[in-house]
C-alpha atoms as a PDB file:
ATOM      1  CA  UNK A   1     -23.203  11.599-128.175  1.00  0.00           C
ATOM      2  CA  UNK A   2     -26.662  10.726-128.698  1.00  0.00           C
ATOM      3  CA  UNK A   3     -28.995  10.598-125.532  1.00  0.00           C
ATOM      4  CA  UNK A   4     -29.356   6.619-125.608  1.00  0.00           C
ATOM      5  CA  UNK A   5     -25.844   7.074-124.283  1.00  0.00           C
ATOM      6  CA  UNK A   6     -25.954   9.630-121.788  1.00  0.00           C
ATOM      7  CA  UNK A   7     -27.154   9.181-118.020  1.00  0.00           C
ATOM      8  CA  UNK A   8     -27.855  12.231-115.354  1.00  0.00           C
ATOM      9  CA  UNK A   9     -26.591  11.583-112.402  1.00  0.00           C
ATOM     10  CA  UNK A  10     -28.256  13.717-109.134  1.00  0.00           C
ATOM     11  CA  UNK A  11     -26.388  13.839-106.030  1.00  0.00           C
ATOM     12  CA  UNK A  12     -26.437  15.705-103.212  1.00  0.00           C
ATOM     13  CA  UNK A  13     -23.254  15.172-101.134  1.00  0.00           C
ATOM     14  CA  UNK A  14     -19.645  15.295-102.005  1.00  0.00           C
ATOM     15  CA  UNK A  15     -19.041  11.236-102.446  1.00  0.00           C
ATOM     16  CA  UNK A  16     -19.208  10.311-106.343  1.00  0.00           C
ATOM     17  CA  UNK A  17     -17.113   7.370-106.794  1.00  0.00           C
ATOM     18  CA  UNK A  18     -20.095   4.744-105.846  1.00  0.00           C
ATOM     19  CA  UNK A  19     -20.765   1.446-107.440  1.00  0.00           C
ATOM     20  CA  UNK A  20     -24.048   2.337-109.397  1.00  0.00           C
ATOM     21  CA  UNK A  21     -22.179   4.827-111.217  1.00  0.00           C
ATOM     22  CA  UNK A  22     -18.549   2.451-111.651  1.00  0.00           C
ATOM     23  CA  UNK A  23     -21.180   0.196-113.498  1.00  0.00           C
ATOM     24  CA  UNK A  24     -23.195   2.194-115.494  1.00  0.00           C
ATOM     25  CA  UNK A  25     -19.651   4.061-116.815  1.00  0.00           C
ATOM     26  CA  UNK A  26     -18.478   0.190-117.144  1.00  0.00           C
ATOM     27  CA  UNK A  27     -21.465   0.357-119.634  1.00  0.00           C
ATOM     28  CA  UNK A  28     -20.159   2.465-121.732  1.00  0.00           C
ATOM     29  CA  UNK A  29     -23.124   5.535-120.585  1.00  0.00           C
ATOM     30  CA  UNK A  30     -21.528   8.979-120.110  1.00  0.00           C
ATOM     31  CA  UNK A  31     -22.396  10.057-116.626  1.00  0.00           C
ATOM     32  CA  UNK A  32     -23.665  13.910-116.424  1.00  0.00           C
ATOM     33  CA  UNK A  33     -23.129  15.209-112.409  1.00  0.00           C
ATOM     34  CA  UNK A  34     -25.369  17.723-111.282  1.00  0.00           C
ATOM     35  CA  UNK A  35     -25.747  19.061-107.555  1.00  0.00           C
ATOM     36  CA  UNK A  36     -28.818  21.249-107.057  1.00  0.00           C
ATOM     37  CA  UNK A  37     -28.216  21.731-103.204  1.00  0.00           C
ATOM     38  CA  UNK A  38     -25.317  23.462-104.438  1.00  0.00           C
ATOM     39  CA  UNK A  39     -27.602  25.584-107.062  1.00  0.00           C
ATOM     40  CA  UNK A  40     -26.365  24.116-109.917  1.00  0.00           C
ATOM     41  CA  UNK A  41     -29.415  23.944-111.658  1.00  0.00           C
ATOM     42  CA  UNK A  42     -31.165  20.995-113.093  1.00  0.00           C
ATOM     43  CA  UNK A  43     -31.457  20.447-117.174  1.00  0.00           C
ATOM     44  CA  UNK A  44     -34.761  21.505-118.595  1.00  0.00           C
ATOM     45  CA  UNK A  45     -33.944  19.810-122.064  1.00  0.00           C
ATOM     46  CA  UNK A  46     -35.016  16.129-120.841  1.00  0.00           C
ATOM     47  CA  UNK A  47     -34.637  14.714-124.257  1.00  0.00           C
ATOM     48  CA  UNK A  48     -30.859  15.199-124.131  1.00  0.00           C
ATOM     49  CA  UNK A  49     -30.824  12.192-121.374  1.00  0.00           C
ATOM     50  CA  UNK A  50     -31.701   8.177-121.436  1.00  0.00           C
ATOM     51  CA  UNK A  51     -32.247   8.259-117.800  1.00  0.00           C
ATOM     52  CA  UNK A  52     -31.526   9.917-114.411  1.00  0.00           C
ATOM     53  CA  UNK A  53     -30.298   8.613-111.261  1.00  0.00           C
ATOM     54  CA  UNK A  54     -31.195  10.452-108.185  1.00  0.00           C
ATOM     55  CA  UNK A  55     -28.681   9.679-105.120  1.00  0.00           C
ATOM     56  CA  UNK A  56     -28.698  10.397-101.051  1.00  0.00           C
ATOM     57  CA  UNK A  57     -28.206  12.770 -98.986  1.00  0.00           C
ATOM     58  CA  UNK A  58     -28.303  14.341 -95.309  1.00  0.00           C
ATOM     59  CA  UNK A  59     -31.501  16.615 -97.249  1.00  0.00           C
ATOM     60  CA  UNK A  60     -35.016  15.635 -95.942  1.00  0.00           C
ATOM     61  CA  UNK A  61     -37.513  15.175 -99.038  1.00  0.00           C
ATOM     62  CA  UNK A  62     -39.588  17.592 -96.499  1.00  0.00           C
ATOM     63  CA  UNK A  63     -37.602  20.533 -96.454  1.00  0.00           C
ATOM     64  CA  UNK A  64     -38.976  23.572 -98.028  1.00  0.00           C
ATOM     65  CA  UNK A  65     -35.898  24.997 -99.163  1.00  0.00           C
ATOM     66  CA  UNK A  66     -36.034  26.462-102.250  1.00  0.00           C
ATOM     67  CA  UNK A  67     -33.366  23.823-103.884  1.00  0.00           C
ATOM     68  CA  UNK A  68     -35.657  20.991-102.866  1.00  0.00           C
ATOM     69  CA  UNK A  69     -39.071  22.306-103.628  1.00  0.00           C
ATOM     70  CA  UNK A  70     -37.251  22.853-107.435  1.00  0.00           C
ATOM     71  CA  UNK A  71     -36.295  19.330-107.397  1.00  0.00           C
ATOM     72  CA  UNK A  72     -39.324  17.882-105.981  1.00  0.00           C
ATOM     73  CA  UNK A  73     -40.925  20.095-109.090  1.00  0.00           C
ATOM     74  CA  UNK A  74     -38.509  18.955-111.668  1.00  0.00           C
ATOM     75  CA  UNK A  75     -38.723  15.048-110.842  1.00  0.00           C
ATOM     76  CA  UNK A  76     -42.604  15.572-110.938  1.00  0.00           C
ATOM     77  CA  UNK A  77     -42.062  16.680-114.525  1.00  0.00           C
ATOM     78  CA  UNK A  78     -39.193  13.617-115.325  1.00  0.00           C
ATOM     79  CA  UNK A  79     -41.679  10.865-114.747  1.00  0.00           C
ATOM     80  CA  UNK A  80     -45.070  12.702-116.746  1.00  0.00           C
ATOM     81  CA  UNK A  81     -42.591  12.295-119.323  1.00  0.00           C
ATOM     82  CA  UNK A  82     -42.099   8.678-118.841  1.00  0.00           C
ATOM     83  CA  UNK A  83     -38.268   9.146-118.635  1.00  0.00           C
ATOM     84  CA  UNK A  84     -36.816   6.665-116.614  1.00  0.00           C
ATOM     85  CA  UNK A  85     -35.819   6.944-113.435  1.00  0.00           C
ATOM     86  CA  UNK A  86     -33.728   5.468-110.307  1.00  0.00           C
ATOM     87  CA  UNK A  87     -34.441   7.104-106.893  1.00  0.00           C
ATOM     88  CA  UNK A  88     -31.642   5.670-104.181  1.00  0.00           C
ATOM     89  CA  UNK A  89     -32.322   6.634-100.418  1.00  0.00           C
ATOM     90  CA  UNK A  90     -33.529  10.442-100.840  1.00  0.00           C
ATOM     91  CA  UNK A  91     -33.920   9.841-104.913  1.00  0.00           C
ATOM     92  CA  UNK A  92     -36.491   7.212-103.674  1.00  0.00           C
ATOM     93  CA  UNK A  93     -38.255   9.721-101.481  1.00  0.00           C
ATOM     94  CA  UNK A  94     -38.389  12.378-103.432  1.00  0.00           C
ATOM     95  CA  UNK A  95     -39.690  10.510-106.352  1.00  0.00           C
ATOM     96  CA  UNK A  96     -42.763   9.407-103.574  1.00  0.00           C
ATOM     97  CA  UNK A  97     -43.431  12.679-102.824  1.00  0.00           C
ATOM     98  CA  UNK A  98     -43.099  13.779-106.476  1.00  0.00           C
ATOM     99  CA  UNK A  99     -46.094  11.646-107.136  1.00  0.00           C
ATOM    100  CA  UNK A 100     -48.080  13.079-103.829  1.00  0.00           C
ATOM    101  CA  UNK A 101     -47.109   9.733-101.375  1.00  0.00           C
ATOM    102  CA  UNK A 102     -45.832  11.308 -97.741  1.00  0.00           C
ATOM    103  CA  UNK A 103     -42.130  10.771 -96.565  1.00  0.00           C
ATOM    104  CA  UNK A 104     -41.976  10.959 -92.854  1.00  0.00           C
ATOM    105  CA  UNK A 105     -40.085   9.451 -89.559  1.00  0.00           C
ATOM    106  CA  UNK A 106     -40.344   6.588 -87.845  1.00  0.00           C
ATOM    107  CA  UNK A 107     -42.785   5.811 -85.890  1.00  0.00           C
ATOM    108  CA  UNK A 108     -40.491   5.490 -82.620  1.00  0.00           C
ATOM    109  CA  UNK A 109     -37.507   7.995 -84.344  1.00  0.00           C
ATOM    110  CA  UNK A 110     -35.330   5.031 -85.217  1.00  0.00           C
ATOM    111  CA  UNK A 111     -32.456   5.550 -87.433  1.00  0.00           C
ATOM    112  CA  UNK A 112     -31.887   2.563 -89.605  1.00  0.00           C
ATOM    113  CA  UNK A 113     -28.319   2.621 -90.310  1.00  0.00           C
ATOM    114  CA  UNK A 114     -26.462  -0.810 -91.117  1.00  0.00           C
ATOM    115  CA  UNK A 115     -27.348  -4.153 -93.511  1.00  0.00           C
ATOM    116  CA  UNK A 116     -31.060  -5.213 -93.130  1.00  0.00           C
ATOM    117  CA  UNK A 117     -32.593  -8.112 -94.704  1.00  0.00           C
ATOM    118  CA  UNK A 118     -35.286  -6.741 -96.946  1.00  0.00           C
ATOM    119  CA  UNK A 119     -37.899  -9.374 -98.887  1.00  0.00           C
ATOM    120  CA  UNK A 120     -39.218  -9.010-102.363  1.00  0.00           C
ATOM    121  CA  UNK A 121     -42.979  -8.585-102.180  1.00  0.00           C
ATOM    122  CA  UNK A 122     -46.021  -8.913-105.666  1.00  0.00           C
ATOM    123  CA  UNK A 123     -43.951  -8.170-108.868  1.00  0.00           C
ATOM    124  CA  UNK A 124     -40.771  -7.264-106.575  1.00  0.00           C
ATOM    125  CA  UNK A 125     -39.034 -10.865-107.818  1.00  0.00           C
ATOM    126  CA  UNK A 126     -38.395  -9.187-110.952  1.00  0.00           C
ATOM    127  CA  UNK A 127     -35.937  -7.247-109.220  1.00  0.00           C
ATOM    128  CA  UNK A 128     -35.080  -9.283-106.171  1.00  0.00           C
ATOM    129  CA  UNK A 129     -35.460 -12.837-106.216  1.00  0.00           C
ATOM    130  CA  UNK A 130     -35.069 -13.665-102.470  1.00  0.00           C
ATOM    131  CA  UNK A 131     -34.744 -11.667 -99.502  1.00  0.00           C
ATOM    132  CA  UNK A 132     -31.311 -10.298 -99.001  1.00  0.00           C
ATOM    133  CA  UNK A 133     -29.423  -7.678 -96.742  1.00  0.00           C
ATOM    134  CA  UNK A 134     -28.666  -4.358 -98.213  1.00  0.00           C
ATOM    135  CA  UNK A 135     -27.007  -1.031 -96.750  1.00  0.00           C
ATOM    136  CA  UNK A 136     -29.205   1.211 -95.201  1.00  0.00           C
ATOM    137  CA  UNK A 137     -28.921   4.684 -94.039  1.00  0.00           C
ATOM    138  CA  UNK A 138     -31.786   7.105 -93.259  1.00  0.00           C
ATOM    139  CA  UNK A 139     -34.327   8.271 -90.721  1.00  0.00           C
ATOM    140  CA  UNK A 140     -37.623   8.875 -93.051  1.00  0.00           C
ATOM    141  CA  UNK A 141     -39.191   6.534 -95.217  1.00  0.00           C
ATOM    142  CA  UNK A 142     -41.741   6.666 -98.310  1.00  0.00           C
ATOM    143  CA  UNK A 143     -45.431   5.465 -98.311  1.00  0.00           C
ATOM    144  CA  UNK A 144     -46.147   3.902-101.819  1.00  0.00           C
ATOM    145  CA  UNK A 145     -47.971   6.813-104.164  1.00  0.00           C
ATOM    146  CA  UNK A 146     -51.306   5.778-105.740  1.00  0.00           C
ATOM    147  CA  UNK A 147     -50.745   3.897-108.711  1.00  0.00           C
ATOM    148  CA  UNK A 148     -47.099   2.467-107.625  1.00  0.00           C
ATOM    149  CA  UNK A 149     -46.184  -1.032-107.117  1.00  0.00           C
ATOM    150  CA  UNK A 150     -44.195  -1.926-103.706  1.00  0.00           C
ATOM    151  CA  UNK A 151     -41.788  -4.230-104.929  1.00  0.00           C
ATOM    152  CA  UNK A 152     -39.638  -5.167-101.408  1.00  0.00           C
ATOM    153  CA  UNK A 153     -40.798  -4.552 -97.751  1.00  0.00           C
ATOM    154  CA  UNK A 154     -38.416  -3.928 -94.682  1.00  0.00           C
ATOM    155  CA  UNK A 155     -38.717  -4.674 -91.002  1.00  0.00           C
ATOM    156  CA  UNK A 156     -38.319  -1.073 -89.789  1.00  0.00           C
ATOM    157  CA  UNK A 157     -39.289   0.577 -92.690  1.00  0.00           C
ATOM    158  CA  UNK A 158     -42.025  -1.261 -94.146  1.00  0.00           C
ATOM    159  CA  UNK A 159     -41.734   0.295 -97.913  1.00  0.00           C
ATOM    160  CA  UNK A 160     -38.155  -0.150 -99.199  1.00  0.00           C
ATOM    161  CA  UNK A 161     -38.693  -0.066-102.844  1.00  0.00           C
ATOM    162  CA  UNK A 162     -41.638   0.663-105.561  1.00  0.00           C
ATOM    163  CA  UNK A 163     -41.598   1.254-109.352  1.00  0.00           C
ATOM    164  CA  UNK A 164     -44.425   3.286-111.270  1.00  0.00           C
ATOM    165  CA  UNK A 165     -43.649   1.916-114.287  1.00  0.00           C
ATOM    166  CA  UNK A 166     -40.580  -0.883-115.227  1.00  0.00           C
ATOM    167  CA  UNK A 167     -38.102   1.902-115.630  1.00  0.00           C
ATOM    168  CA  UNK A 168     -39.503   4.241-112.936  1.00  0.00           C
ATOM    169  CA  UNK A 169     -38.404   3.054-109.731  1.00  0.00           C
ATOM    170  CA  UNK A 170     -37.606   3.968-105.845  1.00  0.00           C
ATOM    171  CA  UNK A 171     -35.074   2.338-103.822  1.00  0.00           C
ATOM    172  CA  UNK A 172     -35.166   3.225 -99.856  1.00  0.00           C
ATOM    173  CA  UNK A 173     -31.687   1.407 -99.469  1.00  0.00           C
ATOM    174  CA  UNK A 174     -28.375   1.872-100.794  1.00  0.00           C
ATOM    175  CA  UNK A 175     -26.744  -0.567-103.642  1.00  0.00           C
ATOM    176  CA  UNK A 176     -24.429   2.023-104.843  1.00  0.00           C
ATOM    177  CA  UNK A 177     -22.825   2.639-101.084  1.00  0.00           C
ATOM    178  CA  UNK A 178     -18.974   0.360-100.995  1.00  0.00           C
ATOM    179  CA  UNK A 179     -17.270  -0.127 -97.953  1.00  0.00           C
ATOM    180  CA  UNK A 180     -14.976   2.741 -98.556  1.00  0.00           C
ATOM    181  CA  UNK A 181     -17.935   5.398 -98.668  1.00  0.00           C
ATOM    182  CA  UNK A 182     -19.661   3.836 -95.725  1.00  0.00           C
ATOM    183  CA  UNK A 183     -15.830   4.733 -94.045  1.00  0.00           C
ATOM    184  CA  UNK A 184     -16.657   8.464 -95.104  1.00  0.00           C
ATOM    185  CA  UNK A 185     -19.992   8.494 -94.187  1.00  0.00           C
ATOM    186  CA  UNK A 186     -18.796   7.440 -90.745  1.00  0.00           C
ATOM    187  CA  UNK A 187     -16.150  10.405 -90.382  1.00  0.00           C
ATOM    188  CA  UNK A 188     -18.852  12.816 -91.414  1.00  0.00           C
ATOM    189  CA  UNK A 189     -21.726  11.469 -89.616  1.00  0.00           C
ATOM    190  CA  UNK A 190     -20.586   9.218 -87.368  1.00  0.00           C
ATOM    191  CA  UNK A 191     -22.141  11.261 -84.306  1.00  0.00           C
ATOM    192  CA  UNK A 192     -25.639   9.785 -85.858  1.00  0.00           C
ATOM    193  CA  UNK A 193     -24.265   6.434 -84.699  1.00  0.00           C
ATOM    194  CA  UNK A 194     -25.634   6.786 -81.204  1.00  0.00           C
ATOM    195  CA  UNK A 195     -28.739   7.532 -82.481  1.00  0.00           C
ATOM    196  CA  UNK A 196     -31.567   4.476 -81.707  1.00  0.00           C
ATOM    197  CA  UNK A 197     -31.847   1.578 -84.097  1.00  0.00           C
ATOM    198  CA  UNK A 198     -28.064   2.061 -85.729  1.00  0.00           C
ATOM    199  CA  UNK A 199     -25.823  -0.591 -85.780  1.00  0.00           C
ATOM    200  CA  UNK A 200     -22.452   0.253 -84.672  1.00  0.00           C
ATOM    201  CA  UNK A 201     -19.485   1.178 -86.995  1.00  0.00           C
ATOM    202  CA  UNK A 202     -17.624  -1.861 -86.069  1.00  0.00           C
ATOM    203  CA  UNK A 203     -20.631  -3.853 -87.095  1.00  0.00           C
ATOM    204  CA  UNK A 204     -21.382  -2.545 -90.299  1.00  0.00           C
ATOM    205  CA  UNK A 205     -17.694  -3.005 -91.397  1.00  0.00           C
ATOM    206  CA  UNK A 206     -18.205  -6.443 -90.301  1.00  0.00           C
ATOM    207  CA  UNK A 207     -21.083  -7.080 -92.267  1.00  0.00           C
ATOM    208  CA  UNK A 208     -20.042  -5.477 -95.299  1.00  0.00           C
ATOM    209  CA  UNK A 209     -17.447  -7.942 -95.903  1.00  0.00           C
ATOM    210  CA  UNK A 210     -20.040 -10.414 -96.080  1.00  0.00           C
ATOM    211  CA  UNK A 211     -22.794  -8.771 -97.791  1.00  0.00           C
ATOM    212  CA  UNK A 212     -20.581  -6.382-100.126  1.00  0.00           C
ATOM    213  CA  UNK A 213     -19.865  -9.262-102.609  1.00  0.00           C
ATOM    214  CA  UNK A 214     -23.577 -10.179-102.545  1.00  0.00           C
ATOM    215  CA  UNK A 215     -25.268  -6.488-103.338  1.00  0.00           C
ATOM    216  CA  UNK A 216     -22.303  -6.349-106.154  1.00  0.00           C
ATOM    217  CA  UNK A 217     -23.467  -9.095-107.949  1.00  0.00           C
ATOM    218  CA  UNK A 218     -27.081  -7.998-107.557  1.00  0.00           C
ATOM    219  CA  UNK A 219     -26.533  -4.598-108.339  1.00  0.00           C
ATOM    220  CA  UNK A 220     -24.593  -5.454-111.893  1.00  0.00           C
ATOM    221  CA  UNK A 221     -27.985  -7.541-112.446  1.00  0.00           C
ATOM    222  CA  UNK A 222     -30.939  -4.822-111.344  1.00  0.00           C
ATOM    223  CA  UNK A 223     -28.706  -2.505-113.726  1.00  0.00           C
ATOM    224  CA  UNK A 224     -28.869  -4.167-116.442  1.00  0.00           C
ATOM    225  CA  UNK A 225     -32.736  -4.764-116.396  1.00  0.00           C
ATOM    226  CA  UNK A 226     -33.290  -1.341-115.222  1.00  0.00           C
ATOM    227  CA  UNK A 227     -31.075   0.101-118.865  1.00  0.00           C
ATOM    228  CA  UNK A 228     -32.718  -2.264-120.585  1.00  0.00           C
ATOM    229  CA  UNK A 229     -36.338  -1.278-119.974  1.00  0.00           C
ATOM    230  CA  UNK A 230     -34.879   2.365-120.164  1.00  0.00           C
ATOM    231  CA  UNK A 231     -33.607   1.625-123.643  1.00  0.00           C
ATOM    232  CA  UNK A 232     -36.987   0.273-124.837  1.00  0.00           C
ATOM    233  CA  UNK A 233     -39.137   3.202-123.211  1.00  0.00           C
ATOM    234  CA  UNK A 234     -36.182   5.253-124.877  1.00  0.00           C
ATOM    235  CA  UNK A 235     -37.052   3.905-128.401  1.00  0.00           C
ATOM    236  CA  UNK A 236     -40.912   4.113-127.789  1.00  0.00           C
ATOM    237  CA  UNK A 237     -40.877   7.684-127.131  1.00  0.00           C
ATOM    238  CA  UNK A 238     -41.291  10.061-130.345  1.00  0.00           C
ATOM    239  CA  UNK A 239     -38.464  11.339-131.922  1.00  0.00           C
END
């Protein structure tokens, strides 16, 4: 298969069956899984790959573990070589902090765990055309590195998404999360639930059955822009 057909996928927990992925597979891509907090170790021959997708995880972009600090390194080296590249929660801060931007807490500690509206800011209508509530689950947030784009702001989290080039981009919040992961996400972290700022479980059930349907259909569209400026970088770069 050649590598205009094959996607790396980075995660970080044990959940794998997300929506991002269901599309891009849907696409025809062949997904390559890689988990470097369990040392598998990250590809050094780039060229094999379109694009990567870096996922979530309960891993601070901070830590100095030796697993991260290799990441951190690797991503650094993805986007010099203008492969593209989708950062989702943690993906999004670690591709910050790739390009020297600081990740850090909250101001007051909040957790921001639930839907929040989020509002397309500059160039961010090419990717979301009007404000809309998307899943959110995290405790650190991104400044914008020099010579980024922010492309949607947040209430709580002011940054919540920024590209460095069309197919280089960082998403603070979480299309690819369904209503069945959030359900696993609350057995294995529901205890951060009491935490300040989250939304209770009950809540964020609630609202996913209005907002799912929404972040689906936007989601299939941001895809499809995202591949297609990854398939013209793709055919730009020398063989």
């Amino acid at each position: 298969m050649s590598a205009a057909h094959r996607i790396l996928c980075v995660y970080h927990a044990s959940q794998r069956d997300d929506r991002v992925s269901r599309m891009l597979a849907a696409r025809g891509y062949s997904l390559e899984w890689v988990n470097p907090a369990r040392g598998e170790p990250l590809p050094a021959d780039f060229d094999r790959y379109l694009a990567a997708v870096v996922y979530g995880g309960e891993q601070s972009a901070n830590d100095d573990t030796p697993a991260m600090q290799t990441e951190r390194e690797w991503i650094g080296r993805w986007v010099e070589r203008h492969k593209p590249y989708l950062g989702l929660c943690l993906g999004g801060q670690l591709l910050a902090a790739a390009l020297g931007a600081p990740v850090r807490r909250h101001q007051r500690n909040l957790l921001e765990s639930g839907y929040a509206r989020v509002y397309p800011e500059g160039n961010g209508a090419a990717i979301l055309d009007a404000p809309m509530y998307v899943f959110q689950w995290h405790n650190e947030g991104f400044d914008i590195p020099d010579g980024c784009t922010r492309l949607a702001r947040g209430t709580r989290f002011v940054n919540q998404a920024f590209c460095r080039e069309p197919h280089t981009i960082g998403l603070q919040f979480h299309p690819e999360v369904t209503a069945g992961i959030m359900l696993q996400w609350f057995r294995e972290g529901g205890h951060m639930l009491t935490s300040a700022g989250a939304h209770a479980a009950e809540t964020q059930l609630r609202d996913a059955r209005v907002f799912e349907p929404i972040v689906e259909r936007w989601t299939e569209r941001f895809l499809d822009r995202w591949v297609g400026h990854a398939l013209a970088a793709h055919r730009q770069l020398p063989n």
